[in-house]
PDB file of N, CA and C in Angstrom:
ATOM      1  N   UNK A   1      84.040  -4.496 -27.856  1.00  0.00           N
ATOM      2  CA  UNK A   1      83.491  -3.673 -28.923  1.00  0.00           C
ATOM      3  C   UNK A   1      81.986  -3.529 -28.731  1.00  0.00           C
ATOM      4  N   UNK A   2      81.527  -1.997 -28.768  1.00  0.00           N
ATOM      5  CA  UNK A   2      80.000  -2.125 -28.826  1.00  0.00           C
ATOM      6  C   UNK A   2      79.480  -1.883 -30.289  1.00  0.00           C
ATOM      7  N   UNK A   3      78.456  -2.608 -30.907  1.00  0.00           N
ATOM      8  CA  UNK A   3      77.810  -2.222 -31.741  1.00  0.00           C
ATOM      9  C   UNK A   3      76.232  -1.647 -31.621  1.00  0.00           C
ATOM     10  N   UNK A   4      75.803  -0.671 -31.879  1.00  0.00           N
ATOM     11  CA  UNK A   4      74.782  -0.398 -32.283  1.00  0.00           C
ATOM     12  C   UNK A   4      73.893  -0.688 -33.074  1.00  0.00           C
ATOM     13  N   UNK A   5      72.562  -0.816 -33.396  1.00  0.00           N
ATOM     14  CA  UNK A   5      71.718  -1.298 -34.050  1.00  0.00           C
ATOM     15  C   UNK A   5      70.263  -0.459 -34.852  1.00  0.00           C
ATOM     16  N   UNK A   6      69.847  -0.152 -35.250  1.00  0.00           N
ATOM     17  CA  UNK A   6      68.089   0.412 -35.431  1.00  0.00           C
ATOM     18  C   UNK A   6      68.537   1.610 -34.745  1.00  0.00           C
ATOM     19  N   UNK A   7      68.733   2.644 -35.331  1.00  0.00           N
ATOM     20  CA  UNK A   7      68.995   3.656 -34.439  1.00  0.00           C
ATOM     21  C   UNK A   7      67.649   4.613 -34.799  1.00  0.00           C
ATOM     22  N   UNK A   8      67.254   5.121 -33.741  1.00  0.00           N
ATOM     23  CA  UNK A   8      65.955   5.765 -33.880  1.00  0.00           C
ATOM     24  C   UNK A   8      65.951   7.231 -33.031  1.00  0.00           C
ATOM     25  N   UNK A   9      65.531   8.029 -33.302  1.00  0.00           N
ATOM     26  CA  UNK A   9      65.401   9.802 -32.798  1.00  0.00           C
ATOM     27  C   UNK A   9      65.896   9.623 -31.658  1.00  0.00           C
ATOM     28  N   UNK A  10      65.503   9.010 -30.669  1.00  0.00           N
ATOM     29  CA  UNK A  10      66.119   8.561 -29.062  1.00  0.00           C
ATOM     30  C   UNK A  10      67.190   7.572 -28.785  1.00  0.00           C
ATOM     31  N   UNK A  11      67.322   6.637 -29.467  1.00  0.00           N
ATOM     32  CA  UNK A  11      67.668   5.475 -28.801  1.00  0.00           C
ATOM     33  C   UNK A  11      67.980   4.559 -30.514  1.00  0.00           C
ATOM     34  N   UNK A  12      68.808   3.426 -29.850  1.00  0.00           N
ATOM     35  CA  UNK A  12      68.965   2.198 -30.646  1.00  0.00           C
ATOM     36  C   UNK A  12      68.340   1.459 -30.103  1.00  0.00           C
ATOM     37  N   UNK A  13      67.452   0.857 -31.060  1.00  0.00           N
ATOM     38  CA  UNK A  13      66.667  -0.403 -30.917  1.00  0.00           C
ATOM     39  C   UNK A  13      67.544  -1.770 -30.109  1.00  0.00           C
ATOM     40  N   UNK A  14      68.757  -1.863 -30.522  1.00  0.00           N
ATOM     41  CA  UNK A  14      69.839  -3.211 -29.835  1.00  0.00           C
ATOM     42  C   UNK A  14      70.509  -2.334 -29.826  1.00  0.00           C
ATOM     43  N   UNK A  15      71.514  -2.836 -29.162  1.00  0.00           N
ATOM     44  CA  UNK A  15      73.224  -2.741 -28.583  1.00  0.00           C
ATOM     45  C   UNK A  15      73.309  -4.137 -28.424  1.00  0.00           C
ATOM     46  N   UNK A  16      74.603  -4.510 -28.882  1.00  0.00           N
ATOM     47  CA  UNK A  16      76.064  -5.724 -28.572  1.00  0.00           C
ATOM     48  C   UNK A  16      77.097  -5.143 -27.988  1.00  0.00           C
ATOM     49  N   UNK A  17      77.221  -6.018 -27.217  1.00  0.00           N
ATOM     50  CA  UNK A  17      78.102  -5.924 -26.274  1.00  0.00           C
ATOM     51  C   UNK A  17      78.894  -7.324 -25.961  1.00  0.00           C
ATOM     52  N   UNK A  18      79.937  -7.623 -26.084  1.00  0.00           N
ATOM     53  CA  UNK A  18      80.544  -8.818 -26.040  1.00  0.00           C
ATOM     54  C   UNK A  18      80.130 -10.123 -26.167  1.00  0.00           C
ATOM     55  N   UNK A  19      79.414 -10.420 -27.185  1.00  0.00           N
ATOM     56  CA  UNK A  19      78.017 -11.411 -27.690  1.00  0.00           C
ATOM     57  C   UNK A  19      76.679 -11.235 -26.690  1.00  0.00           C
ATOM     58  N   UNK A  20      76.389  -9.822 -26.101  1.00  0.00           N
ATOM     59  CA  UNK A  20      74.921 -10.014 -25.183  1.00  0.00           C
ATOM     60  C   UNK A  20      74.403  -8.847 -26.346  1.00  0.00           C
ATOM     61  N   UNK A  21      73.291  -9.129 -26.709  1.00  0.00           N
ATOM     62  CA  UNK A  21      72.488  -8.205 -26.797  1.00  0.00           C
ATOM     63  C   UNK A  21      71.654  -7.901 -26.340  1.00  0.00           C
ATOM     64  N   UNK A  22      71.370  -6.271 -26.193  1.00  0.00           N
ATOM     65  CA  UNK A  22      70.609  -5.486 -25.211  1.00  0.00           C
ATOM     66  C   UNK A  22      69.487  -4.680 -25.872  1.00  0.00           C
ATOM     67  N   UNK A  23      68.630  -4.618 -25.734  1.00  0.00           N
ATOM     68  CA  UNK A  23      67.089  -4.108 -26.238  1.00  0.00           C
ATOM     69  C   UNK A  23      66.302  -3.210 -25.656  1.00  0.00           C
ATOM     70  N   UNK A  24      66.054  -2.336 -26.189  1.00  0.00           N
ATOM     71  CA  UNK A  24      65.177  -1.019 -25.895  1.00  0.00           C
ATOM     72  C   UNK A  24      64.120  -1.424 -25.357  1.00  0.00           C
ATOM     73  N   UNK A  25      63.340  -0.932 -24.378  1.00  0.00           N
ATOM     74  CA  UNK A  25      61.896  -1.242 -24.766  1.00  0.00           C
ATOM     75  C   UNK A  25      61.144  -1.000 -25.466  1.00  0.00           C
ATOM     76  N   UNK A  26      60.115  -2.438 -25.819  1.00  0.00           N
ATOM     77  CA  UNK A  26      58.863  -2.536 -26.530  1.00  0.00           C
ATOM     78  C   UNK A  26      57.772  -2.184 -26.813  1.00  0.00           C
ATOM     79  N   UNK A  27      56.899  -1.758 -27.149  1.00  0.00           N
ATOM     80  CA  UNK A  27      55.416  -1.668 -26.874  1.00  0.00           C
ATOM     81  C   UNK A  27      54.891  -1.947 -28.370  1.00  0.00           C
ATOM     82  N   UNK A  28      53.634  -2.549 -28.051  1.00  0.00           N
ATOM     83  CA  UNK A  28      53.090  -2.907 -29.030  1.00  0.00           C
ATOM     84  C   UNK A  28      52.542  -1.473 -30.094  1.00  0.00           C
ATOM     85  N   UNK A  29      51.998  -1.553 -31.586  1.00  0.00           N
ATOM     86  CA  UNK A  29      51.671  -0.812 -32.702  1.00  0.00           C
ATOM     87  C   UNK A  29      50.288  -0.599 -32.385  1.00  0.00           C
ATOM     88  N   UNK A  30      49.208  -2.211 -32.150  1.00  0.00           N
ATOM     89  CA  UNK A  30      48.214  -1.296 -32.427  1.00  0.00           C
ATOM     90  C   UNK A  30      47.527  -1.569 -30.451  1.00  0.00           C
ATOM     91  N   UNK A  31      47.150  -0.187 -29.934  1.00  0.00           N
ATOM     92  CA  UNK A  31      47.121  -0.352 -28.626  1.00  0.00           C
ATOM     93  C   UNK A  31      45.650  -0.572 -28.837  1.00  0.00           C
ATOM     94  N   UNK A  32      45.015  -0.554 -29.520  1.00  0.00           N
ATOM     95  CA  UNK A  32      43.020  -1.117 -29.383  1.00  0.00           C
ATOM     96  C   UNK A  32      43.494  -2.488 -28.302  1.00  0.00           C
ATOM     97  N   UNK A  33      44.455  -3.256 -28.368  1.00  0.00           N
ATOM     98  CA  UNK A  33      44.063  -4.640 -28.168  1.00  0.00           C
ATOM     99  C   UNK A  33      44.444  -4.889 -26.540  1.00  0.00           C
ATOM    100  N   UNK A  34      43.837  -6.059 -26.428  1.00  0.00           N
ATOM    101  CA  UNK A  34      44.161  -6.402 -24.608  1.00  0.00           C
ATOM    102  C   UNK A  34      45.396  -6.939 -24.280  1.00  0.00           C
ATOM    103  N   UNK A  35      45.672  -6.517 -23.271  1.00  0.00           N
ATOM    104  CA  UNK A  35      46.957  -7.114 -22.522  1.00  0.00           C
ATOM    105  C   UNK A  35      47.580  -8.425 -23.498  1.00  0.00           C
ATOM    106  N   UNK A  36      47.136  -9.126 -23.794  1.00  0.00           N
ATOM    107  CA  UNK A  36      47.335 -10.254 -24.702  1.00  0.00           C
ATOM    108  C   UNK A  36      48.186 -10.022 -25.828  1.00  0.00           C
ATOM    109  N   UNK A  37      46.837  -9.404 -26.500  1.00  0.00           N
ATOM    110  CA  UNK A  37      47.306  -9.106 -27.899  1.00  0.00           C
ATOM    111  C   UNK A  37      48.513  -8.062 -27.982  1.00  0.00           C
ATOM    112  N   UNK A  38      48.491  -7.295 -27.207  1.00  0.00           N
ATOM    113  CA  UNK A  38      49.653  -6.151 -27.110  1.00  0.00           C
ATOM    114  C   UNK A  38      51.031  -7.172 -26.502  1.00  0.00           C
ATOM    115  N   UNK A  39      51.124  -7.966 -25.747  1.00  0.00           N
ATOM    116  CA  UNK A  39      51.902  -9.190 -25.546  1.00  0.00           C
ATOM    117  C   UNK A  39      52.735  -9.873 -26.642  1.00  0.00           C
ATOM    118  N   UNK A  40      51.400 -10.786 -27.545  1.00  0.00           N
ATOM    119  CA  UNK A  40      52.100 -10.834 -28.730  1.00  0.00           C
ATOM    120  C   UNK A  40      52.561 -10.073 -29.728  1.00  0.00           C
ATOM    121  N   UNK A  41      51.980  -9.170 -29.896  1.00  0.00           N
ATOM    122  CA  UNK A  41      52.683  -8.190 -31.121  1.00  0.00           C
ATOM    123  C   UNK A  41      53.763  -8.019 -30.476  1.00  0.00           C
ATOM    124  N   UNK A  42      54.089  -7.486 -29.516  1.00  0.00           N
ATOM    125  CA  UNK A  42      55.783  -7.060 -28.889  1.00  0.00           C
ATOM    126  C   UNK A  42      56.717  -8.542 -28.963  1.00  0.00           C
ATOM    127  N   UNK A  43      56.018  -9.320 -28.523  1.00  0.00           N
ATOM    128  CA  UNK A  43      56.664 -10.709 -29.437  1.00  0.00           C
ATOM    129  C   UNK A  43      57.287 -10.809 -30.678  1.00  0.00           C
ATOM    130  N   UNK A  44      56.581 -10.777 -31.541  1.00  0.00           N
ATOM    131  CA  UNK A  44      56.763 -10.939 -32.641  1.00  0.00           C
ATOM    132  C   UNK A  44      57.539  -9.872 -32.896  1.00  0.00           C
ATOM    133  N   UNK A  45      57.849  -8.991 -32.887  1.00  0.00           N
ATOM    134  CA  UNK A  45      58.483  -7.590 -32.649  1.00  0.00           C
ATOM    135  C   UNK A  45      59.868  -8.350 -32.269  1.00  0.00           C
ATOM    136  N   UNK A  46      60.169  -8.752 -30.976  1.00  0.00           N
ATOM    137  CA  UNK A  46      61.311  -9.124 -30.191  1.00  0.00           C
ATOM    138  C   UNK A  46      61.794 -10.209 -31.420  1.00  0.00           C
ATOM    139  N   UNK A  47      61.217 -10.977 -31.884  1.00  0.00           N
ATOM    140  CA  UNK A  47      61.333 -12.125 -32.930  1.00  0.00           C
ATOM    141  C   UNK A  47      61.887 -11.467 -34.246  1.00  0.00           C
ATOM    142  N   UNK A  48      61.738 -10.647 -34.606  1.00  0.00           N
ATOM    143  CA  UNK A  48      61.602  -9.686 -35.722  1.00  0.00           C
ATOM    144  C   UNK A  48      63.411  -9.049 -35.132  1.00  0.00           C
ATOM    145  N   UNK A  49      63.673  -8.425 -34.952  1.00  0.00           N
ATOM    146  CA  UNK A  49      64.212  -7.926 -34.002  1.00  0.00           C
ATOM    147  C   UNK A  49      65.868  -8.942 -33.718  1.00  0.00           C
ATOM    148  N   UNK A  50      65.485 -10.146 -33.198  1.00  0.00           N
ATOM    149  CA  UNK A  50      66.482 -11.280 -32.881  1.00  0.00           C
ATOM    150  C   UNK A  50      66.778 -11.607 -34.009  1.00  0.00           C
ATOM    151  N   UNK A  51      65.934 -12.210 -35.380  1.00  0.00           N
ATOM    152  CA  UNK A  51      67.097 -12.468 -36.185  1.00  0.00           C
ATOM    153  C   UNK A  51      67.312 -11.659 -37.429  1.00  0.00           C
ATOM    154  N   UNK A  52      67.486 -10.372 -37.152  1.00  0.00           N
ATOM    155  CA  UNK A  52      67.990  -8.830 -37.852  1.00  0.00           C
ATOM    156  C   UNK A  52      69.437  -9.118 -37.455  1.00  0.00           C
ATOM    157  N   UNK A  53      69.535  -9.555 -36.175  1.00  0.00           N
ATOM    158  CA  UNK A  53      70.855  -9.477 -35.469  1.00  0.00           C
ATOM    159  C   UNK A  53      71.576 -10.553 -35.266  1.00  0.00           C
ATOM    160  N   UNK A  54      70.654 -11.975 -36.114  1.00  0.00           N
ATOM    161  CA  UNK A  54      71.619 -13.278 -35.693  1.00  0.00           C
ATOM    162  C   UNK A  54      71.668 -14.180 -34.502  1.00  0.00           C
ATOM    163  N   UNK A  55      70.718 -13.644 -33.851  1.00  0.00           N
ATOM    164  CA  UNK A  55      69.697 -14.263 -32.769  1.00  0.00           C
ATOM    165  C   UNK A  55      68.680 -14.843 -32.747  1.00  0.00           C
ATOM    166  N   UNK A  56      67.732 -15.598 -32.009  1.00  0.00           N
ATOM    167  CA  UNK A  56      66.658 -16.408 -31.762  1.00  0.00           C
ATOM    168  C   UNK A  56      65.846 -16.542 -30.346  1.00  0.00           C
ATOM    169  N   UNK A  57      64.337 -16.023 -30.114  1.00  0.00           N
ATOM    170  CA  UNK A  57      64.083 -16.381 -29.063  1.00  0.00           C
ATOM    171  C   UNK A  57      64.307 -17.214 -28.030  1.00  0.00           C
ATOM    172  N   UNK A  58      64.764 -18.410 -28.387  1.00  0.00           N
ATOM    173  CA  UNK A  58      65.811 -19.850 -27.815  1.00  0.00           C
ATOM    174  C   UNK A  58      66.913 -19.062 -27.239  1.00  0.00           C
ATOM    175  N   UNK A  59      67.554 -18.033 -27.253  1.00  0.00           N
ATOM    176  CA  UNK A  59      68.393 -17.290 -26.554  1.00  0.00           C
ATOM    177  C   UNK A  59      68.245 -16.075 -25.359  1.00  0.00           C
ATOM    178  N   UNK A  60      67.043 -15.951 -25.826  1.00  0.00           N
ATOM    179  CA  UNK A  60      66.416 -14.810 -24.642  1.00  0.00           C
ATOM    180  C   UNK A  60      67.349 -15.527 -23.403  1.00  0.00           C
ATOM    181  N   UNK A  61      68.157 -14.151 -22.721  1.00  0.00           N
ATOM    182  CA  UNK A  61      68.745 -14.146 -20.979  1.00  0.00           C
ATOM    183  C   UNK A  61      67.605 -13.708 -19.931  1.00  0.00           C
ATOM    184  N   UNK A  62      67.611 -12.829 -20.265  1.00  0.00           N
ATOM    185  CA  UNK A  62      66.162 -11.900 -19.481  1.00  0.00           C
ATOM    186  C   UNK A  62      65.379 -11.090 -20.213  1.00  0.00           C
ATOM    187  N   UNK A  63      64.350 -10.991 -19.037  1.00  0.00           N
ATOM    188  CA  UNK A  63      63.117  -9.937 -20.049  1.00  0.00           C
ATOM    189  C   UNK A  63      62.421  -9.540 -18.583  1.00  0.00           C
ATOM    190  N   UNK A  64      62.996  -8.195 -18.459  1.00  0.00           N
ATOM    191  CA  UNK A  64      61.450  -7.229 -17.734  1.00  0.00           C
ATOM    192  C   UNK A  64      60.498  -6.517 -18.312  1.00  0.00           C
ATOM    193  N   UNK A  65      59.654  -7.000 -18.155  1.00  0.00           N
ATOM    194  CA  UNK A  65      58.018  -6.419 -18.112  1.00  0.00           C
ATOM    195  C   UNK A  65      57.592  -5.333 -17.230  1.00  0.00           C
ATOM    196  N   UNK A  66      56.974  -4.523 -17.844  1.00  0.00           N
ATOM    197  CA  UNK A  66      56.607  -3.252 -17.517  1.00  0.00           C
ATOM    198  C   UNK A  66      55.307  -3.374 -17.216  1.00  0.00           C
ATOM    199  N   UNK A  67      53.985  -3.645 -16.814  1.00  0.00           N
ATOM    200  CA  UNK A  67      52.734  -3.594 -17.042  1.00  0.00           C
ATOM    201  C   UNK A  67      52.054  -2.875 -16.209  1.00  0.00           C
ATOM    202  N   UNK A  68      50.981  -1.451 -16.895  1.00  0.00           N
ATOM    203  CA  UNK A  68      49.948  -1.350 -15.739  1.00  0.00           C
ATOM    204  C   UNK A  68      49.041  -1.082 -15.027  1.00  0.00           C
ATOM    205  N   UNK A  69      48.552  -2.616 -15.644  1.00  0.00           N
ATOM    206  CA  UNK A  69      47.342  -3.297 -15.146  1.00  0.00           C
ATOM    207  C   UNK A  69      47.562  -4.835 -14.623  1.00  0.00           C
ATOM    208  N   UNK A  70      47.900  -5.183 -13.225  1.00  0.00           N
ATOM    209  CA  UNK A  70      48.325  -6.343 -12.815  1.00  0.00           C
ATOM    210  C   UNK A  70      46.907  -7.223 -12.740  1.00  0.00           C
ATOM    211  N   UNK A  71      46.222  -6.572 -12.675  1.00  0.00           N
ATOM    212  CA  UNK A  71      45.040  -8.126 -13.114  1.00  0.00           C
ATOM    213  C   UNK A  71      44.768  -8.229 -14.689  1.00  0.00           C
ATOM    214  N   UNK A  72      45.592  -7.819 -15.443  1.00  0.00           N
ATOM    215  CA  UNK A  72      45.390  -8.319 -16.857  1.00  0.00           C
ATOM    216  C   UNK A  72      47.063  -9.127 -16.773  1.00  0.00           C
ATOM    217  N   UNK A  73      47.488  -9.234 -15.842  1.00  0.00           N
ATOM    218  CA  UNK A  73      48.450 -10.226 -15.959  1.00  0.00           C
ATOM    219  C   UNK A  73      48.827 -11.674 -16.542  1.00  0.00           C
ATOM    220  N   UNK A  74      47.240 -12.417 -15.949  1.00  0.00           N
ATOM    221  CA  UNK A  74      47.023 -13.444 -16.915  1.00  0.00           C
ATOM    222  C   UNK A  74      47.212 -13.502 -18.441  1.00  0.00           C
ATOM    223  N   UNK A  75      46.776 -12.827 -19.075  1.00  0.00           N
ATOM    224  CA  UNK A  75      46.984 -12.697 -20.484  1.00  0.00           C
ATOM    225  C   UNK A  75      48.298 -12.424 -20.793  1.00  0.00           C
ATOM    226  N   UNK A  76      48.880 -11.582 -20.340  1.00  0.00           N
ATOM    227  CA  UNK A  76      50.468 -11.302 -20.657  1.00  0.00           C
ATOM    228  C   UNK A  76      51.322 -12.745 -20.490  1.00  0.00           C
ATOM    229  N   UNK A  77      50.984 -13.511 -19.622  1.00  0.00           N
ATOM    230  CA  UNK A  77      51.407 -14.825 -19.373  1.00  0.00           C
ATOM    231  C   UNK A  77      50.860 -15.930 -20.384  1.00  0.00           C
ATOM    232  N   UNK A  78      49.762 -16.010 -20.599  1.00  0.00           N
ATOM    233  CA  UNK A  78      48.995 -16.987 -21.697  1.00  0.00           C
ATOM    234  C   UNK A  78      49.467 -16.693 -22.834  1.00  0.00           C
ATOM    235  N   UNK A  79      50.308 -14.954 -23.159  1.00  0.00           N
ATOM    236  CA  UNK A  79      51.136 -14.846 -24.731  1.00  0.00           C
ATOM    237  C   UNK A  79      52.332 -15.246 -24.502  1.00  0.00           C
ATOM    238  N   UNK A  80      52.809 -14.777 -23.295  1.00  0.00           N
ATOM    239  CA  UNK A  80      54.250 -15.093 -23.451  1.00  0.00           C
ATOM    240  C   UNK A  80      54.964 -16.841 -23.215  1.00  0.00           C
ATOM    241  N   UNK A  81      53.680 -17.314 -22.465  1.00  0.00           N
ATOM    242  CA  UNK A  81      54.340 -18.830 -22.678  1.00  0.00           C
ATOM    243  C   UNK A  81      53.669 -19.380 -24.149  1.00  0.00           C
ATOM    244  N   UNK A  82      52.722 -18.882 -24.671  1.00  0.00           N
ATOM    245  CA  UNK A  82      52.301 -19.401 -26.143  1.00  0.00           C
ATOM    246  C   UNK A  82      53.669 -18.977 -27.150  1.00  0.00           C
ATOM    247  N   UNK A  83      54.538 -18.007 -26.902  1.00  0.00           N
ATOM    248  CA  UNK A  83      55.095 -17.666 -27.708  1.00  0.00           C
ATOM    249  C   UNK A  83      56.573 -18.485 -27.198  1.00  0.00           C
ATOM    250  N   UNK A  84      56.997 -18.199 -26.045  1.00  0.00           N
ATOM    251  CA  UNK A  84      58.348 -18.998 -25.837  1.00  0.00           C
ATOM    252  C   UNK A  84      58.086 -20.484 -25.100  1.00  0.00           C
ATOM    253  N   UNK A  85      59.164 -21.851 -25.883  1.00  0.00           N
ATOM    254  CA  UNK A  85      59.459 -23.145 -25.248  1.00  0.00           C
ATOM    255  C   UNK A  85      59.442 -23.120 -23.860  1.00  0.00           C
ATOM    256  N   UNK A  86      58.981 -23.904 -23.473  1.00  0.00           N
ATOM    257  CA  UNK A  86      59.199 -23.761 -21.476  1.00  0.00           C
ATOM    258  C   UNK A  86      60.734 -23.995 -21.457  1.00  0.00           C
ATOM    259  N   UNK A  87      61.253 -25.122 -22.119  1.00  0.00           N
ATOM    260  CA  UNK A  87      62.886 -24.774 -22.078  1.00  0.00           C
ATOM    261  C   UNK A  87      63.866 -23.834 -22.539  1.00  0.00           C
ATOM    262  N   UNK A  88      62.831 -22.623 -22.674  1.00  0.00           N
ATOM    263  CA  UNK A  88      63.820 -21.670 -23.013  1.00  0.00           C
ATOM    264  C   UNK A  88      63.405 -20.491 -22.377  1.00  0.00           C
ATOM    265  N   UNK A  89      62.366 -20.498 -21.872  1.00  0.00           N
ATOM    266  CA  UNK A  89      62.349 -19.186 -20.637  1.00  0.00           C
ATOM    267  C   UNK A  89      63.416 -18.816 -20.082  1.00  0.00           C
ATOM    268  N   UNK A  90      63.193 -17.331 -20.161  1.00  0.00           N
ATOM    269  CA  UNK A  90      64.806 -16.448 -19.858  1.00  0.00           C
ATOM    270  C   UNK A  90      64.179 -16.352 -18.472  1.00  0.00           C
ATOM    271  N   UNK A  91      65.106 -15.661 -17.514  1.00  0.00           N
ATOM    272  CA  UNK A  91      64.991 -14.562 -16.099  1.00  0.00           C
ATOM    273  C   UNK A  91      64.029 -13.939 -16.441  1.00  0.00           C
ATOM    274  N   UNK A  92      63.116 -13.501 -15.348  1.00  0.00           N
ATOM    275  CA  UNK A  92      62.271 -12.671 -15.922  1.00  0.00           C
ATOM    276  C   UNK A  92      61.705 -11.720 -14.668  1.00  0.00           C
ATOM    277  N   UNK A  93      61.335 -10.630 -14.320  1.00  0.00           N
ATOM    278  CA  UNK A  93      60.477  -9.577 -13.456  1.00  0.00           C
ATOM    279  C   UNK A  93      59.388  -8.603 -14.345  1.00  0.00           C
ATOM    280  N   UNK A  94      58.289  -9.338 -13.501  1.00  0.00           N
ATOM    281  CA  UNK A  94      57.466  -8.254 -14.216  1.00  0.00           C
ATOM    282  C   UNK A  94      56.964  -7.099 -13.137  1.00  0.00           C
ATOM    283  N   UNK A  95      56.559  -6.085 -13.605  1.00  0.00           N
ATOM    284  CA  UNK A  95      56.964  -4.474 -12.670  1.00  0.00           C
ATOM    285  C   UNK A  95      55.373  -3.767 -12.856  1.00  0.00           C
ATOM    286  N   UNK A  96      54.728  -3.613 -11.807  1.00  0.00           N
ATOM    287  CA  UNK A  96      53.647  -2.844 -12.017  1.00  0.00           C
ATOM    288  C   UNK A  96      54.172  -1.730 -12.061  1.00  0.00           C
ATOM    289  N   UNK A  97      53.635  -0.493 -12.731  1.00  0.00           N
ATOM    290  CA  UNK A  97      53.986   0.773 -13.255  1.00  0.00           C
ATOM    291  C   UNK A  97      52.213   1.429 -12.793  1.00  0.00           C
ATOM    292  N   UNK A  98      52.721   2.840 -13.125  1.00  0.00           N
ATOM    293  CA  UNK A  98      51.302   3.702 -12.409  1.00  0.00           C
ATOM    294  C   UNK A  98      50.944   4.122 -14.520  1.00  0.00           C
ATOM    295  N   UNK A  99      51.278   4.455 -15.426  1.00  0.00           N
ATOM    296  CA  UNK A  99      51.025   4.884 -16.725  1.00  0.00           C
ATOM    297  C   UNK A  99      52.467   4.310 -17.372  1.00  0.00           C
ATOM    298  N   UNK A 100      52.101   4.034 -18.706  1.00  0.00           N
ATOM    299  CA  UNK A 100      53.445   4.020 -20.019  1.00  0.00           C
ATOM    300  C   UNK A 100      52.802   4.492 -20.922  1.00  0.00           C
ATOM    301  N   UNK A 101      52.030   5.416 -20.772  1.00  0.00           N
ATOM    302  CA  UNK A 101      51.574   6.237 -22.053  1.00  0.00           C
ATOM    303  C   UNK A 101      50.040   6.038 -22.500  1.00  0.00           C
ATOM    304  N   UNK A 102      48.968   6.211 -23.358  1.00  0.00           N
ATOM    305  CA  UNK A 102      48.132   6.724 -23.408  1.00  0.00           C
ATOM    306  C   UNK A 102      47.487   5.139 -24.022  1.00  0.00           C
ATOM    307  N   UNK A 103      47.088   4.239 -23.599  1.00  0.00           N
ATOM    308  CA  UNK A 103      47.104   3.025 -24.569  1.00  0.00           C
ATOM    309  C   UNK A 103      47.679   2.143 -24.098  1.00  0.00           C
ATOM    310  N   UNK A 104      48.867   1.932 -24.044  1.00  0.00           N
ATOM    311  CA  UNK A 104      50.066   1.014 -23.572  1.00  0.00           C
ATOM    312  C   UNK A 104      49.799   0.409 -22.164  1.00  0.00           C
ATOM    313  N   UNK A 105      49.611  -1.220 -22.232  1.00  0.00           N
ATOM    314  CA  UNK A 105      49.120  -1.523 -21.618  1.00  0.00           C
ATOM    315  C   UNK A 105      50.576  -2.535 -20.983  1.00  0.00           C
ATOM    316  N   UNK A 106      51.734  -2.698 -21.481  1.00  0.00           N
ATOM    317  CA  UNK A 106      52.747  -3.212 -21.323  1.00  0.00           C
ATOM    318  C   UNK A 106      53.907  -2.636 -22.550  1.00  0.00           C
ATOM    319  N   UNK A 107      55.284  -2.801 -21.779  1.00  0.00           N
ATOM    320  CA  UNK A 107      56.598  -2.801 -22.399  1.00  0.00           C
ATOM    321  C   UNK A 107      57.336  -3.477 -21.902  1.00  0.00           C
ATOM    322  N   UNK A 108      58.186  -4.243 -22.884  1.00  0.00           N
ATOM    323  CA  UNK A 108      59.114  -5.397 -22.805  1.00  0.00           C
ATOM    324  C   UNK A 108      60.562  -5.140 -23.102  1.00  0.00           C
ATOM    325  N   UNK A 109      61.189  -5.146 -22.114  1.00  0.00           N
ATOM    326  CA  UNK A 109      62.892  -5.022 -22.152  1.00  0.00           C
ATOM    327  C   UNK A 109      63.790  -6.590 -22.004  1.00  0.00           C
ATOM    328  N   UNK A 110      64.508  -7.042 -23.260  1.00  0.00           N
ATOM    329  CA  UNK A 110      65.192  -7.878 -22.720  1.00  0.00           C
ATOM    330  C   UNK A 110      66.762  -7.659 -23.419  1.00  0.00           C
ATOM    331  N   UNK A 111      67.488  -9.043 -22.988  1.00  0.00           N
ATOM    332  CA  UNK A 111      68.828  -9.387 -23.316  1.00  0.00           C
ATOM    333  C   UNK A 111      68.820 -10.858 -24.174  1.00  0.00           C
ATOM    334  N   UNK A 112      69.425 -11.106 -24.860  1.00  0.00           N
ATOM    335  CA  UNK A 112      69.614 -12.376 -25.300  1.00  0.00           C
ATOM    336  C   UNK A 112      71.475 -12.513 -25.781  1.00  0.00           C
ATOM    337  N   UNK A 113      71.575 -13.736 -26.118  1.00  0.00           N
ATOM    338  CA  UNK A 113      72.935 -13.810 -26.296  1.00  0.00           C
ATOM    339  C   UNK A 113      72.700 -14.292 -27.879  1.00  0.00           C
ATOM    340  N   UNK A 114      74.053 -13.543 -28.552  1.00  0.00           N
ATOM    341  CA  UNK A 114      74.099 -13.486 -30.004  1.00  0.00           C
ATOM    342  C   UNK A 114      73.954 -14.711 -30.645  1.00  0.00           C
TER     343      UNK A 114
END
């Protein structure tokens, strides 16, 4: 059975799929901020997000990262391990990109299990 989730002009925010859930990509609200801060807000977002649906960051499977600017990489890393347990780091690839839009300095795609 698939369920749908947040359905928005394009896209659903989640899909379920046989207890995996699957996630749109992210980008942070307010783009003034650095690699960092745009990091955590999509965090908290993904957090926001997981338990709408009965989930928990402690479940993240994978997460690709979109970013691009690879020397602001550091920061994307200093949010994302501030935000997730080292024992619970999912799979992960992060992807230099040439633009994601006018601002957007990263987008975050993952999976977690229900």
């Amino acid at each position: 059975m698939i369920t749908r989730h947040f359905q928005t002009k394009i896209n659903h925010r989640v899909v379920e799929h046989n207890g995996v859930l699957h996630f749109g990509g992210l980008v942070a609200d307010d783009l003034s901020q650095d690699m960092k801060g745009q990091t955590a807000q999509i965090c908290g977002k993904i957090d926001d997000l997981l338990g709408k649906v009965g989930s928990s960051k402690e479940r993240l499977l994978t997460a690709m990262i979109y970013i691009s600017d690879f020397s602001q990489k550091d920061g994307m890393n200093e949010a994302w391990l501030e935000w997730l347990p080292a024992e619970h780091l999912p799979t992960r690839a992060t992807i230099g990109v040439a633009e994601l839009g006018k601002d957007v300095l990263i987008e975050i795609v993952v999976s977690a299990a229900k």
